[in-house]
C-alpha atoms as a PDB file:
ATOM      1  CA  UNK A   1     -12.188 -15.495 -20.694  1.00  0.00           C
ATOM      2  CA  UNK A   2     -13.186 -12.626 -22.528  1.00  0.00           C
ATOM      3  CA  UNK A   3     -13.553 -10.437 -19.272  1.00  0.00           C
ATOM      4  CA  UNK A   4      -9.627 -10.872 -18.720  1.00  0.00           C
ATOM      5  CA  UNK A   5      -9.012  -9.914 -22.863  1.00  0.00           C
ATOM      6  CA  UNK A   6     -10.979  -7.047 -22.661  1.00  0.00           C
ATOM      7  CA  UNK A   7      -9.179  -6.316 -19.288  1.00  0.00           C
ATOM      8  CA  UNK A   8      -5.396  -7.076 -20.727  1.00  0.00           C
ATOM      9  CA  UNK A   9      -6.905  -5.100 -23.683  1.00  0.00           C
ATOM     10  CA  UNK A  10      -7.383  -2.278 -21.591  1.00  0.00           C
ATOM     11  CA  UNK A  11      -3.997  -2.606 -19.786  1.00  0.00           C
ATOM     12  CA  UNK A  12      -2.104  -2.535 -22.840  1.00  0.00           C
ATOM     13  CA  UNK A  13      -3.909   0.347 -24.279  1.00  0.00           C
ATOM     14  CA  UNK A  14      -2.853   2.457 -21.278  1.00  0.00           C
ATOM     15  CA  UNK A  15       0.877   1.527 -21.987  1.00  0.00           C
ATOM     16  CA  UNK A  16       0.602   1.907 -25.725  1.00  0.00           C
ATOM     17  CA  UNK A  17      -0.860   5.886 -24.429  1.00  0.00           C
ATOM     18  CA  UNK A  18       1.648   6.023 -21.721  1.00  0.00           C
ATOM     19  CA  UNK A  19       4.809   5.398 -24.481  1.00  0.00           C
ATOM     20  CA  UNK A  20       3.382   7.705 -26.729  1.00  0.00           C
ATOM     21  CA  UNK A  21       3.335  10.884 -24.447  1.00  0.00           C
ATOM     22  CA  UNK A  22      -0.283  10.532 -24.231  1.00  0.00           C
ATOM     23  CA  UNK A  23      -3.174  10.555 -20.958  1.00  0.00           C
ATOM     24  CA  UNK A  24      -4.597   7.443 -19.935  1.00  0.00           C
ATOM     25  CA  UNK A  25      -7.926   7.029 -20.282  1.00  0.00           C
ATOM     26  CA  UNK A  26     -10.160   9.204 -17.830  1.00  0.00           C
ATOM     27  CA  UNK A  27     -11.828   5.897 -16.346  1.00  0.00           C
ATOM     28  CA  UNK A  28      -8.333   4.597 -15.526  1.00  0.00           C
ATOM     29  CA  UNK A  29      -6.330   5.421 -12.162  1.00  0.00           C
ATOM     30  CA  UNK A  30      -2.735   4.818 -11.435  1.00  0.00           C
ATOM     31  CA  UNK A  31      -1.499   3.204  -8.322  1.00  0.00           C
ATOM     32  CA  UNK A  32       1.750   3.122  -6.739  1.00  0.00           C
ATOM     33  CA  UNK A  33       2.403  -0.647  -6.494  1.00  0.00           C
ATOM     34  CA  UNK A  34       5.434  -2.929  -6.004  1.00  0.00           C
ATOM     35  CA  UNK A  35       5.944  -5.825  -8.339  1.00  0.00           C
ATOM     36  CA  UNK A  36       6.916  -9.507  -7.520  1.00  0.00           C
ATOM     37  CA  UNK A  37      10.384  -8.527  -7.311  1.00  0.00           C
ATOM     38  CA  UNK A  38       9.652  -5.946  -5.123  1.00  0.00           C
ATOM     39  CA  UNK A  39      10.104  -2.639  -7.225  1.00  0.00           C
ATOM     40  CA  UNK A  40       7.820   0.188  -7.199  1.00  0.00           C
ATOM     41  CA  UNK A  41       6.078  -0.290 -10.559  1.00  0.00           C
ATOM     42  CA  UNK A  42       2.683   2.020 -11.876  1.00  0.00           C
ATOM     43  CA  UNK A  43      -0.310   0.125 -12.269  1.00  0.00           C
ATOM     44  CA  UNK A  44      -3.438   0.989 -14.491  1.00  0.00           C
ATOM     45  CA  UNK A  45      -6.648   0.047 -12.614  1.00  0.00           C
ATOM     46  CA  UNK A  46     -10.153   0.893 -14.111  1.00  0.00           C
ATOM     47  CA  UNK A  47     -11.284   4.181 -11.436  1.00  0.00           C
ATOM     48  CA  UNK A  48     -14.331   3.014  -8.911  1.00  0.00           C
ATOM     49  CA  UNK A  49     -13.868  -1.014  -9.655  1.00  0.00           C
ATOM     50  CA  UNK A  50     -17.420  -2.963  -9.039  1.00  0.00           C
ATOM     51  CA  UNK A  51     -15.355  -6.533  -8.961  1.00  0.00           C
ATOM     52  CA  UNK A  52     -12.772  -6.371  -6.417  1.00  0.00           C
ATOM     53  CA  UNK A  53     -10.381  -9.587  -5.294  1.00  0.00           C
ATOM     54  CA  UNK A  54      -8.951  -9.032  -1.776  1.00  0.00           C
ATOM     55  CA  UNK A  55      -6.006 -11.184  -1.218  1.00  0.00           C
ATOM     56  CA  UNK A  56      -4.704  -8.753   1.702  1.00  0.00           C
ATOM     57  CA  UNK A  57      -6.386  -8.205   5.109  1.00  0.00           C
ATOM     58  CA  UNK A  58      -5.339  -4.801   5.348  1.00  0.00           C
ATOM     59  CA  UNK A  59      -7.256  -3.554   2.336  1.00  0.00           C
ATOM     60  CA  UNK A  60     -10.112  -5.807   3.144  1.00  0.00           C
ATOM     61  CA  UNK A  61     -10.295  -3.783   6.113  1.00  0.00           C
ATOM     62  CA  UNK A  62     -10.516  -0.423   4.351  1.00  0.00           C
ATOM     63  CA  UNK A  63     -12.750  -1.811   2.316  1.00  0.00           C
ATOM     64  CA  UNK A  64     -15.334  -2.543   4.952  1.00  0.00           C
ATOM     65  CA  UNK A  65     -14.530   0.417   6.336  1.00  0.00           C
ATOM     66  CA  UNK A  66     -15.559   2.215   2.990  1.00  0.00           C
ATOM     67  CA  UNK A  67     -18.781   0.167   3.460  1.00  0.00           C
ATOM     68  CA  UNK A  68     -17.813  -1.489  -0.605  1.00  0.00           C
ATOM     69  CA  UNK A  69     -17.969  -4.968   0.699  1.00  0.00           C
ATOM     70  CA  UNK A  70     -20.581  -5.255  -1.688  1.00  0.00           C
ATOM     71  CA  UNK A  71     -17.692  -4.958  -4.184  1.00  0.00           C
ATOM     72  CA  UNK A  72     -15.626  -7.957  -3.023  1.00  0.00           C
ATOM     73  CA  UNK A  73     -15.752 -11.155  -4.844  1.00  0.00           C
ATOM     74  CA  UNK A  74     -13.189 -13.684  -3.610  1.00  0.00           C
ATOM     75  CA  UNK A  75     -11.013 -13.396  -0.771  1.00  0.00           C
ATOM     76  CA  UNK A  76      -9.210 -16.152   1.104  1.00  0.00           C
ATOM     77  CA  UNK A  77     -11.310 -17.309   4.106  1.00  0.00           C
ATOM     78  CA  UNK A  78      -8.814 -20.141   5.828  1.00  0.00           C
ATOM     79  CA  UNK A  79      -7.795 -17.613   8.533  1.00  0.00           C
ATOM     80  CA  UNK A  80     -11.085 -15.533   9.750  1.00  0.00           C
ATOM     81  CA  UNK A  81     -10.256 -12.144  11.189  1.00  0.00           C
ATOM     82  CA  UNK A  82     -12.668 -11.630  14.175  1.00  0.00           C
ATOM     83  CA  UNK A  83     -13.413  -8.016  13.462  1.00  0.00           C
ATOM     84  CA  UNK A  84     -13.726  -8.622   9.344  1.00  0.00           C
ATOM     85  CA  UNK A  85     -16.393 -11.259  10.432  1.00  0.00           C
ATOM     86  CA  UNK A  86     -18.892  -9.721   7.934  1.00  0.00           C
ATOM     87  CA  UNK A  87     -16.772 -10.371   4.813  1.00  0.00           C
ATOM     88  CA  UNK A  88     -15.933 -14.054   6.076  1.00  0.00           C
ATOM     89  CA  UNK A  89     -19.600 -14.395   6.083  1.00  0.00           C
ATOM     90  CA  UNK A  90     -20.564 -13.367   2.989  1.00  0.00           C
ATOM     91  CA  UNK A  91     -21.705 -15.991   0.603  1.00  0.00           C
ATOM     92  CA  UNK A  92     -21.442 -13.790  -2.637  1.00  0.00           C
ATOM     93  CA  UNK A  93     -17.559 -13.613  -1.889  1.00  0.00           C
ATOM     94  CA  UNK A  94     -15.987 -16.793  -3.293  1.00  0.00           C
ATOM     95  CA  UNK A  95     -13.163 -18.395  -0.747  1.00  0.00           C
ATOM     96  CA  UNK A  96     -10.034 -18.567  -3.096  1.00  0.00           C
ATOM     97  CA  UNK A  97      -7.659 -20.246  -0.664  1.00  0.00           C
ATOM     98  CA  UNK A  98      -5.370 -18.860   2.015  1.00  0.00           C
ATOM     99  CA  UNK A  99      -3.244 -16.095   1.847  1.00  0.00           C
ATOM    100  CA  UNK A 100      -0.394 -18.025   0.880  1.00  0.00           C
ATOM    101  CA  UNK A 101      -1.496 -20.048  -1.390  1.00  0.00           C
ATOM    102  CA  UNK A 102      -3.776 -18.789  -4.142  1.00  0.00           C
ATOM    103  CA  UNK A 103      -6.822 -21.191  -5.854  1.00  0.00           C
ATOM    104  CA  UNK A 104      -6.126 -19.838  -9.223  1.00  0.00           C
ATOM    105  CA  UNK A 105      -8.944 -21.480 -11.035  1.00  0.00           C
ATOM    106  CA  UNK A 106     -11.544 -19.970  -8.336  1.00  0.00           C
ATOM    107  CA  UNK A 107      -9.881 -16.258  -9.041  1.00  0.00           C
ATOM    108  CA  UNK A 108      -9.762 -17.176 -12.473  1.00  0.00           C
ATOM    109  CA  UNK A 109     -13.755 -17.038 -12.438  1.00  0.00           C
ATOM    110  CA  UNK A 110     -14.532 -14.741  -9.757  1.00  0.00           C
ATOM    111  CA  UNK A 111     -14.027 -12.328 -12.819  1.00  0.00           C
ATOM    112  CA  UNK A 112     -12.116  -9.267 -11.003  1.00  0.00           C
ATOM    113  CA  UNK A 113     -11.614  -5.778 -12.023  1.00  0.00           C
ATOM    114  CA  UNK A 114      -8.442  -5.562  -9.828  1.00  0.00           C
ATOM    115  CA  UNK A 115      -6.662  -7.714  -7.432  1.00  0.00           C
ATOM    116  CA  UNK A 116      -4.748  -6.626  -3.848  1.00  0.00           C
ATOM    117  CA  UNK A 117      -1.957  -9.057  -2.569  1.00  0.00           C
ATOM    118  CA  UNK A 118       0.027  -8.829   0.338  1.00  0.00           C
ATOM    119  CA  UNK A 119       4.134  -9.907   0.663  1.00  0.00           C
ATOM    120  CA  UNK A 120       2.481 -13.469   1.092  1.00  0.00           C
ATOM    121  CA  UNK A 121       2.097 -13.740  -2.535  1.00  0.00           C
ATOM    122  CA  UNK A 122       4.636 -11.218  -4.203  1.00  0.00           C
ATOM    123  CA  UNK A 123       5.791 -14.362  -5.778  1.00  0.00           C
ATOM    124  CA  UNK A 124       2.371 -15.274  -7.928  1.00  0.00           C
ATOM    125  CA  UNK A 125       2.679 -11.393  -8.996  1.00  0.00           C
ATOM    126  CA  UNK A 126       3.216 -11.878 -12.773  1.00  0.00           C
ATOM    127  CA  UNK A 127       0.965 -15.195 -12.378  1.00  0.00           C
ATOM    128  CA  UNK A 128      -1.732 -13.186 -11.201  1.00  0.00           C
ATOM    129  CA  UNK A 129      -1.440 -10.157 -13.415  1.00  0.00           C
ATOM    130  CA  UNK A 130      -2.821 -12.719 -16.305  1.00  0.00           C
ATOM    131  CA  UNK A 131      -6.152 -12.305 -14.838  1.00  0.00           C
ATOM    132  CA  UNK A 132      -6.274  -8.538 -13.525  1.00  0.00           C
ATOM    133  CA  UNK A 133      -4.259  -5.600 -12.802  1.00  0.00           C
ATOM    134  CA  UNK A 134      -2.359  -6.510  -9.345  1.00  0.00           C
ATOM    135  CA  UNK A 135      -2.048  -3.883  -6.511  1.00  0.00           C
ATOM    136  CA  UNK A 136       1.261  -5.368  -3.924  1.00  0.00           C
ATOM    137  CA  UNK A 137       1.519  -2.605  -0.798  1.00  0.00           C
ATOM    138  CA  UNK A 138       3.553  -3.582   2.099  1.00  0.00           C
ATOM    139  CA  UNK A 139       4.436  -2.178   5.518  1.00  0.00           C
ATOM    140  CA  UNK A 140       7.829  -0.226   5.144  1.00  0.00           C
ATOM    141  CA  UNK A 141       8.847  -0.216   8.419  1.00  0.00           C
ATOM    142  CA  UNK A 142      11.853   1.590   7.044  1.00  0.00           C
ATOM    143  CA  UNK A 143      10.052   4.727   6.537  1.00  0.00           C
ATOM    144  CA  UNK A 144       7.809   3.872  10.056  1.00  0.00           C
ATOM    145  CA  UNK A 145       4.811   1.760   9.947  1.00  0.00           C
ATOM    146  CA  UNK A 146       2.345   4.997  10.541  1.00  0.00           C
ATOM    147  CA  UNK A 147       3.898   6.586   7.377  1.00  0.00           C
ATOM    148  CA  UNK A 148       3.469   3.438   5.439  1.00  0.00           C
ATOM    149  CA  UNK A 149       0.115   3.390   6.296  1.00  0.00           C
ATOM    150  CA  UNK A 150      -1.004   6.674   5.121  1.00  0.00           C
ATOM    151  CA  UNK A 151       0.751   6.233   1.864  1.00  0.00           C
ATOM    152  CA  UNK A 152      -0.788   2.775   1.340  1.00  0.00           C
ATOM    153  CA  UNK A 153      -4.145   4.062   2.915  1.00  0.00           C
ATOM    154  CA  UNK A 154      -3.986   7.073   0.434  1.00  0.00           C
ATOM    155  CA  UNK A 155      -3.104   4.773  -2.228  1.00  0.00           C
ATOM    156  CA  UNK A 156      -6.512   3.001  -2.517  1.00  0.00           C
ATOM    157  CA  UNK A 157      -8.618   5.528  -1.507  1.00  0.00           C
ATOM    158  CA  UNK A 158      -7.801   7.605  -4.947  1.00  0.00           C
ATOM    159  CA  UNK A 159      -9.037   4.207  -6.601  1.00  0.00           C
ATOM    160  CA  UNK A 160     -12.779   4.638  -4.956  1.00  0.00           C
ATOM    161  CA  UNK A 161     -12.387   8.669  -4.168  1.00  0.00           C
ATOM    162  CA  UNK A 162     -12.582   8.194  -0.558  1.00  0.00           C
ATOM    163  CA  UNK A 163      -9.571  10.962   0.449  1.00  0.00           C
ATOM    164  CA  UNK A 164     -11.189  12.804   2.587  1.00  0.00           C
ATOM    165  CA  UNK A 165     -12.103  10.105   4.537  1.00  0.00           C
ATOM    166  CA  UNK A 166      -8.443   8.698   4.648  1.00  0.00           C
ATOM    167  CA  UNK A 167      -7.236  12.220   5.247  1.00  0.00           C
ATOM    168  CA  UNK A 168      -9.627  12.441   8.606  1.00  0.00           C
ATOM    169  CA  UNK A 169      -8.675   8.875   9.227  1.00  0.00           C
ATOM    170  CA  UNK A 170      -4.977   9.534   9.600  1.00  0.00           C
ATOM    171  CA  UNK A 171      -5.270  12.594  11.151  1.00  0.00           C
ATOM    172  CA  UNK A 172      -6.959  11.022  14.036  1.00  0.00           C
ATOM    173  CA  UNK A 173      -4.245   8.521  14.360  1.00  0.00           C
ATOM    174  CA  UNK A 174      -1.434  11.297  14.543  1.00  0.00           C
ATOM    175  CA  UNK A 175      -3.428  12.713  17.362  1.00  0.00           C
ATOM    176  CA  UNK A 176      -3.520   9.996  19.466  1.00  0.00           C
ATOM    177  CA  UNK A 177       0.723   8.949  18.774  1.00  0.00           C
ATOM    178  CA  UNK A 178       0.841  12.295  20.805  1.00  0.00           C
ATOM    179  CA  UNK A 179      -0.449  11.287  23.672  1.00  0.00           C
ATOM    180  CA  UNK A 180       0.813   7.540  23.507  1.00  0.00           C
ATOM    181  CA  UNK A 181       4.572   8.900  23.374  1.00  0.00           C
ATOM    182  CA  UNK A 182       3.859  11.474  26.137  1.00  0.00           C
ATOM    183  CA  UNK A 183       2.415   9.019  28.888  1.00  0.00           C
ATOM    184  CA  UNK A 184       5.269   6.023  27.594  1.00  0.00           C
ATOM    185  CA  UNK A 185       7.966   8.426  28.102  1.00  0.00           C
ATOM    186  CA  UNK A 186      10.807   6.474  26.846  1.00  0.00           C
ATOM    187  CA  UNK A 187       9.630   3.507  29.174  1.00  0.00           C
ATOM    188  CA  UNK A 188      11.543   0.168  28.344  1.00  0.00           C
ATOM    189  CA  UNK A 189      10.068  -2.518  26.158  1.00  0.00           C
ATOM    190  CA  UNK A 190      10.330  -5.812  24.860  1.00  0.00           C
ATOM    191  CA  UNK A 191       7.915  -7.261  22.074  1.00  0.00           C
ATOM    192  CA  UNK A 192       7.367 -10.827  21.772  1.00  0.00           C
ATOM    193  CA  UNK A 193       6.234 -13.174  19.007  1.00  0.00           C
ATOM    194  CA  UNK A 194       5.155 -16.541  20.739  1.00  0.00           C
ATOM    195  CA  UNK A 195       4.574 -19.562  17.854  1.00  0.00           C
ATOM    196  CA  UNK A 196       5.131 -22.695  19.058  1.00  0.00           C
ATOM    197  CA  UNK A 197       6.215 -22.592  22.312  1.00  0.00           C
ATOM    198  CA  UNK A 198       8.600 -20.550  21.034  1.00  0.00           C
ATOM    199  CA  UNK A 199       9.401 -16.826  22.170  1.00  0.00           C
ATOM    200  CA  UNK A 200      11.201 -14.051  19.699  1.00  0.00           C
ATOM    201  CA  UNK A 201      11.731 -10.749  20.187  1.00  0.00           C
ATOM    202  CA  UNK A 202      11.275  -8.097  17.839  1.00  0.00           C
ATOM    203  CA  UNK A 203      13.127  -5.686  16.353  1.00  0.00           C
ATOM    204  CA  UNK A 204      12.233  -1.907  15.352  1.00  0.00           C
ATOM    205  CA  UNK A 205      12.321  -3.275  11.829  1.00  0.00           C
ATOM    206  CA  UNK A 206       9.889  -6.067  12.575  1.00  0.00           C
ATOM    207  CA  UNK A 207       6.154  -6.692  13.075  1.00  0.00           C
ATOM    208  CA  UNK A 208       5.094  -4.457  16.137  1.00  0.00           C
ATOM    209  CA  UNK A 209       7.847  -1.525  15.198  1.00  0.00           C
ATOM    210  CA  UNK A 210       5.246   0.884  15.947  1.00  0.00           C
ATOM    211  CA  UNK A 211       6.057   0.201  19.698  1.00  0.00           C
ATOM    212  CA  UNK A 212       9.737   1.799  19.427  1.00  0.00           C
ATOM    213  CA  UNK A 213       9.141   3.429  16.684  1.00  0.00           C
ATOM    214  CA  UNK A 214       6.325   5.287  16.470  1.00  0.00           C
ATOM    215  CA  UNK A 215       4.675   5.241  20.524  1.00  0.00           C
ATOM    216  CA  UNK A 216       7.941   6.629  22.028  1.00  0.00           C
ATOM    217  CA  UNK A 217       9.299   3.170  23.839  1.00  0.00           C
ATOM    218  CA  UNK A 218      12.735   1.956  24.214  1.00  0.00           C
ATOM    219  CA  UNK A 219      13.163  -1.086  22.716  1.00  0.00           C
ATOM    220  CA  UNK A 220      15.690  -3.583  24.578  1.00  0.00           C
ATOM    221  CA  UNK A 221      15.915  -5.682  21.161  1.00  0.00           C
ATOM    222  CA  UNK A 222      16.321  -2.774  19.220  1.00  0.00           C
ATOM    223  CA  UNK A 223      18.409  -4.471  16.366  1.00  0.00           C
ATOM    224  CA  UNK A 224      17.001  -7.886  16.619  1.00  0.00           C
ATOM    225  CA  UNK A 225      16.535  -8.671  12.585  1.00  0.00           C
ATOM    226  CA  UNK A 226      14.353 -10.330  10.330  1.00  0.00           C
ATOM    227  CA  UNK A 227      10.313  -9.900  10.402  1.00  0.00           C
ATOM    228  CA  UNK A 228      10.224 -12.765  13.114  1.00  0.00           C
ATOM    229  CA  UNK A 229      12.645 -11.809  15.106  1.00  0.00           C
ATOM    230  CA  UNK A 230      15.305 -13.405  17.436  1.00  0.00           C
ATOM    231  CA  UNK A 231      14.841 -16.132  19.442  1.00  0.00           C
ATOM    232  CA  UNK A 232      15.160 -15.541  22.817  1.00  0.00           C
ATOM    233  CA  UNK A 233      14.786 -17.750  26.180  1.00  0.00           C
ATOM    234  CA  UNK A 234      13.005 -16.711  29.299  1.00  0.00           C
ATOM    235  CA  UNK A 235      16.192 -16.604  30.919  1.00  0.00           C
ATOM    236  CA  UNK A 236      16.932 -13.606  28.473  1.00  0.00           C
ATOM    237  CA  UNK A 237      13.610 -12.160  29.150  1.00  0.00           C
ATOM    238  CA  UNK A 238      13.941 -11.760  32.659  1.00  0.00           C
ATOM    239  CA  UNK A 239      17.743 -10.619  32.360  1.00  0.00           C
ATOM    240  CA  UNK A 240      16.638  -7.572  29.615  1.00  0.00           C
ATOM    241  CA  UNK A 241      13.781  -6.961  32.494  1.00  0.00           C
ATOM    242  CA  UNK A 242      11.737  -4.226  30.638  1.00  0.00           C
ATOM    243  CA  UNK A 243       9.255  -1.824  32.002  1.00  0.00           C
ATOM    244  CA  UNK A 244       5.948  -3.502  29.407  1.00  0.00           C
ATOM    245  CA  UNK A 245       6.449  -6.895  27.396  1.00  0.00           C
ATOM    246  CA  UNK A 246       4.024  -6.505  24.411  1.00  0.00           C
ATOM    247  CA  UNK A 247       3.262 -10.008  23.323  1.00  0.00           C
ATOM    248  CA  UNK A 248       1.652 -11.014  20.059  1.00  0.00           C
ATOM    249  CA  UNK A 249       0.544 -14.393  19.853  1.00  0.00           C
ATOM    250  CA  UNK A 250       1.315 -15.532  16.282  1.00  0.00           C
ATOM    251  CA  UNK A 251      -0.471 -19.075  16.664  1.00  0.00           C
ATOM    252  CA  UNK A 252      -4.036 -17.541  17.132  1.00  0.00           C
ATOM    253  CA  UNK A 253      -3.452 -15.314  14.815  1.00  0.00           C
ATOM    254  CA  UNK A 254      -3.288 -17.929  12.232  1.00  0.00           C
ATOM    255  CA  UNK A 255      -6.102 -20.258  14.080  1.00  0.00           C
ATOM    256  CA  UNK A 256      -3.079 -22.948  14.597  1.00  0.00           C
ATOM    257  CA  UNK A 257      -5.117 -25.845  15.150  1.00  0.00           C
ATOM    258  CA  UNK A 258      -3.979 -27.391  18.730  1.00  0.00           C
ATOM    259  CA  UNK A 259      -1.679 -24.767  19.759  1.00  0.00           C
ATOM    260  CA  UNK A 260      -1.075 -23.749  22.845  1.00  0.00           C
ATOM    261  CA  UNK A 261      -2.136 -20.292  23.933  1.00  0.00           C
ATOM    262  CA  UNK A 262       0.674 -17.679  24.538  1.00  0.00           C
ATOM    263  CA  UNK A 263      -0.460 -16.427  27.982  1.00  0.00           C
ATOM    264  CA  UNK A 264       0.076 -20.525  28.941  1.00  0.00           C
ATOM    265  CA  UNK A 265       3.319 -20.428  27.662  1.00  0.00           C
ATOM    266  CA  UNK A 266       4.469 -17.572  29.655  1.00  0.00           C
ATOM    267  CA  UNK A 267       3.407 -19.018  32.789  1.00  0.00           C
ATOM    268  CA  UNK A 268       6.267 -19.699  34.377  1.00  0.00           C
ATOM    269  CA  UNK A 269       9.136 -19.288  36.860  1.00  0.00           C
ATOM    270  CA  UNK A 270      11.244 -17.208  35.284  1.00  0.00           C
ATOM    271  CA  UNK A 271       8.161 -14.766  33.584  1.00  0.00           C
ATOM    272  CA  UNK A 272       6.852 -14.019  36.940  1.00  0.00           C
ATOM    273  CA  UNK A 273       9.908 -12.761  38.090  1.00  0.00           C
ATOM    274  CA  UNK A 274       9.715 -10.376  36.007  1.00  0.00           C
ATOM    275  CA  UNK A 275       8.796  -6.652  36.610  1.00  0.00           C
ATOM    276  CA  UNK A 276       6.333  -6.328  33.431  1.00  0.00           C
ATOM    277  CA  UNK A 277       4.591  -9.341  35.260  1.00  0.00           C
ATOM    278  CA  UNK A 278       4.220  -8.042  38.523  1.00  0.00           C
ATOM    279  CA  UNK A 279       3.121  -4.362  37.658  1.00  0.00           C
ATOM    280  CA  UNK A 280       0.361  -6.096  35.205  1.00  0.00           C
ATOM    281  CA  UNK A 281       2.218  -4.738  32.370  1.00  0.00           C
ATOM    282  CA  UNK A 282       2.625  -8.075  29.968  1.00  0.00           C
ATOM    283  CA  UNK A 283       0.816  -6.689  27.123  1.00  0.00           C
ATOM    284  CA  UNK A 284      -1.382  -9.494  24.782  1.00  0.00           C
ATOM    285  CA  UNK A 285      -1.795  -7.778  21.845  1.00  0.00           C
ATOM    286  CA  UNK A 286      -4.870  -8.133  19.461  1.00  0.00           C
ATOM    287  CA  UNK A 287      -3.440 -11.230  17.276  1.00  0.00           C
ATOM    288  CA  UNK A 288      -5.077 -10.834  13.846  1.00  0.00           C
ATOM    289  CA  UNK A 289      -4.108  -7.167  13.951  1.00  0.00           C
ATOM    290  CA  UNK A 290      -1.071  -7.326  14.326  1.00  0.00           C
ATOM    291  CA  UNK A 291       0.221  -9.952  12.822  1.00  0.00           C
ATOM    292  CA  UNK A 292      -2.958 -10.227   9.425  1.00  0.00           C
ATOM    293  CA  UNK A 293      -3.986  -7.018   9.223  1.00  0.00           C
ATOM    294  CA  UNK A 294      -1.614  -4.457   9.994  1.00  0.00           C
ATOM    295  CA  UNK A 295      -2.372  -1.409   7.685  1.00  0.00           C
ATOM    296  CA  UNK A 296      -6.135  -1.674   7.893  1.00  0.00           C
ATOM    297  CA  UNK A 297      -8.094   0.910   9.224  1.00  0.00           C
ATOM    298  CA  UNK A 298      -9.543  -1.137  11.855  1.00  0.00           C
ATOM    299  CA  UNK A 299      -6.854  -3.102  12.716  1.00  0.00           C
ATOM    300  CA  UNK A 300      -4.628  -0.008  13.522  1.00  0.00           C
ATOM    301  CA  UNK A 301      -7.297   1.388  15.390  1.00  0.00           C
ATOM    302  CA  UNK A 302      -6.792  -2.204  18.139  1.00  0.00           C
ATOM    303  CA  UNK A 303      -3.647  -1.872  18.045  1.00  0.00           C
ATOM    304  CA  UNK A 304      -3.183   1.965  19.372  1.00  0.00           C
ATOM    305  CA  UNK A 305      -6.238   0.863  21.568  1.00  0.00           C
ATOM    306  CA  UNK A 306      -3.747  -2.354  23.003  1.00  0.00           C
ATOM    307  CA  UNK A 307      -1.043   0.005  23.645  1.00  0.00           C
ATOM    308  CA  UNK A 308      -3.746   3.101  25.324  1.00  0.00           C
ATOM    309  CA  UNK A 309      -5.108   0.833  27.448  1.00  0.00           C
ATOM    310  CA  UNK A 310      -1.994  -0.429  28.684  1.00  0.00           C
ATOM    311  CA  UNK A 311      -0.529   3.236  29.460  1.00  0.00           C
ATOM    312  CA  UNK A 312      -4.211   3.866  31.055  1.00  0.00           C
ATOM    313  CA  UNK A 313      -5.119   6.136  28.170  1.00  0.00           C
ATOM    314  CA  UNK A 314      -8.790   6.665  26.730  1.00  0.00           C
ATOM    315  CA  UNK A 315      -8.779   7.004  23.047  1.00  0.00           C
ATOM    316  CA  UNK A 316      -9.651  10.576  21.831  1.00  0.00           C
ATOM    317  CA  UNK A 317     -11.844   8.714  18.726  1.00  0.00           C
END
């Protein structure tokens, strides 16, 4: 209790300076945030934090990247993330629920310095600013997902002065969208999200955007809307006919108990008439990246790798 005083203290010290026409304190940093109603707001978070709550995979993953793990003390652990298996498994994190629904209490006395969210829980924002200053990034997919990611990447790194290291880090990305665009050469494309039996395809302004968008494919669902996309049958499929089907399998991304894989559900008739099928080019993406972690540092670096490998590209890393 009086960790979170002294923190909303602190917070509303930095406004008090802020209205006044005066600095915030030098152990504060600002960072560009976006509140419950999703508005860019400022937030005051104490520079170099030692107790860190991670309620977003993508930051986790810059985190460990960072090697501040060490820093983390409660994250939601209902949904492991194969290659952020070291955080899962750390016993000095507490598990504080799922990423969609919160154990306050747990939070409560995990004691944090700063919390990260993801769109999951935009709408605990104001909840959650009652125990620590609350960083929201999303993907913009309006501005392209590889320019959301630098911003959000530079965003955090100010907080634990690792720019340099974000600077290289996106560097190395733009080099390697060269080379992706050159050898997919406008190719057609279709990206799938398979959840329960259930195939949509996926828009430019969707999860996976970085396909049309960003690695130089032509998208055949183009305008399909919202984050999950259109439904669509296989009949559909095979008429649209692309060049590659990229297929994310939303149900192990999430560990749905019982599920049936997406490679299963695409075994059929109609699929393997398909060109994508017969030139080997259906596409399973890396699950948890794409569809937990997009953003991270790791988790961008599968999902260039998913698309490389399928253009028979070697990563310049």
């Amino acid at each position: 209790m009086l960790r979170r005083n002294v923190l909303q203290f602190a917070a509303c010290a930095a406004m008090t300076l802020s209205f006044l026409g005066l600095s915030a304190p030098a152990q504060a940093v600002e960072l560009d945030s976006l509140n419950g109603r999703q508005k860019p707001v400022k937030v005051e978070v104490p520079a170099n934090p030692q107790r860190i709550a991670v309620l977003d995979m993508a930051v986790l993953d810059m985190l460990q990247n960072w090697n501040l793990l060490d820093r983390v003390v409660a994250m939601p652990k209902t949904s492991p993330v194969p290659f952020l298996k070291t955080a899962f498994g750390m016993n000095s994190i507490r598990d504080v629920g799922t990423l969609k629904e919160v154990d306050m209490e747990g939070l409560m006395a995990s004691e944090p310095d700063v919390i990260f969210i993801s769109g999951r829980l935009m709408k605990k924002y104001d909840e959650l600013s009652r125990i620590a200053p609350v960083v929201y990034m999303t993907v913009d997919r309006t501005e392209g997902s590889m320019k959301s990611f630098e911003k959000n990447l530079m965003n955090v790194a100010k907080l634990f002065g690792k720019e340099s290291d974000a600077k290289a880090t996106v560097e190395s990305f733009e080099a390697r969208i060269g080379a992706i665009r050159e050898k997919s050469n406008g190719a057609t494309a279709l990206v799938g999200l398979v959840t329960a039996a259930h195939v949509n395809v996926l828009g430019d302004s969707a999860r996976g955007s970085l396909i049309g968008k960003e690695f130089g494919f032509k998208n055949l669902a183009v305008d399909a809307g919202a984050n999950h996309g259109n439904e669509a049958s296989f009949e559909l499929l095979l008429k649209r006919n692309p060049d590659y089907f990229f297929v994310l399998d939303r149900d192990s991304a999430i560990s749905r108990p019982g599920a049936k894989l997406a490679k299963d559900i695409l075994e059929n008739d109609l699929v393997t008439r398909m060109s994508a099928y017969q030139k080997d080019r259906i596409v399973y993406l890396t699950p948890a990246a794409w569809y937990l972690a997009e953003g991270g540092i790791t988790a961008m670096d599968l999902m260039f790798s998913d698309v490389e490998k399928a253009l028979g590209i070697e990563a310049a890393k």
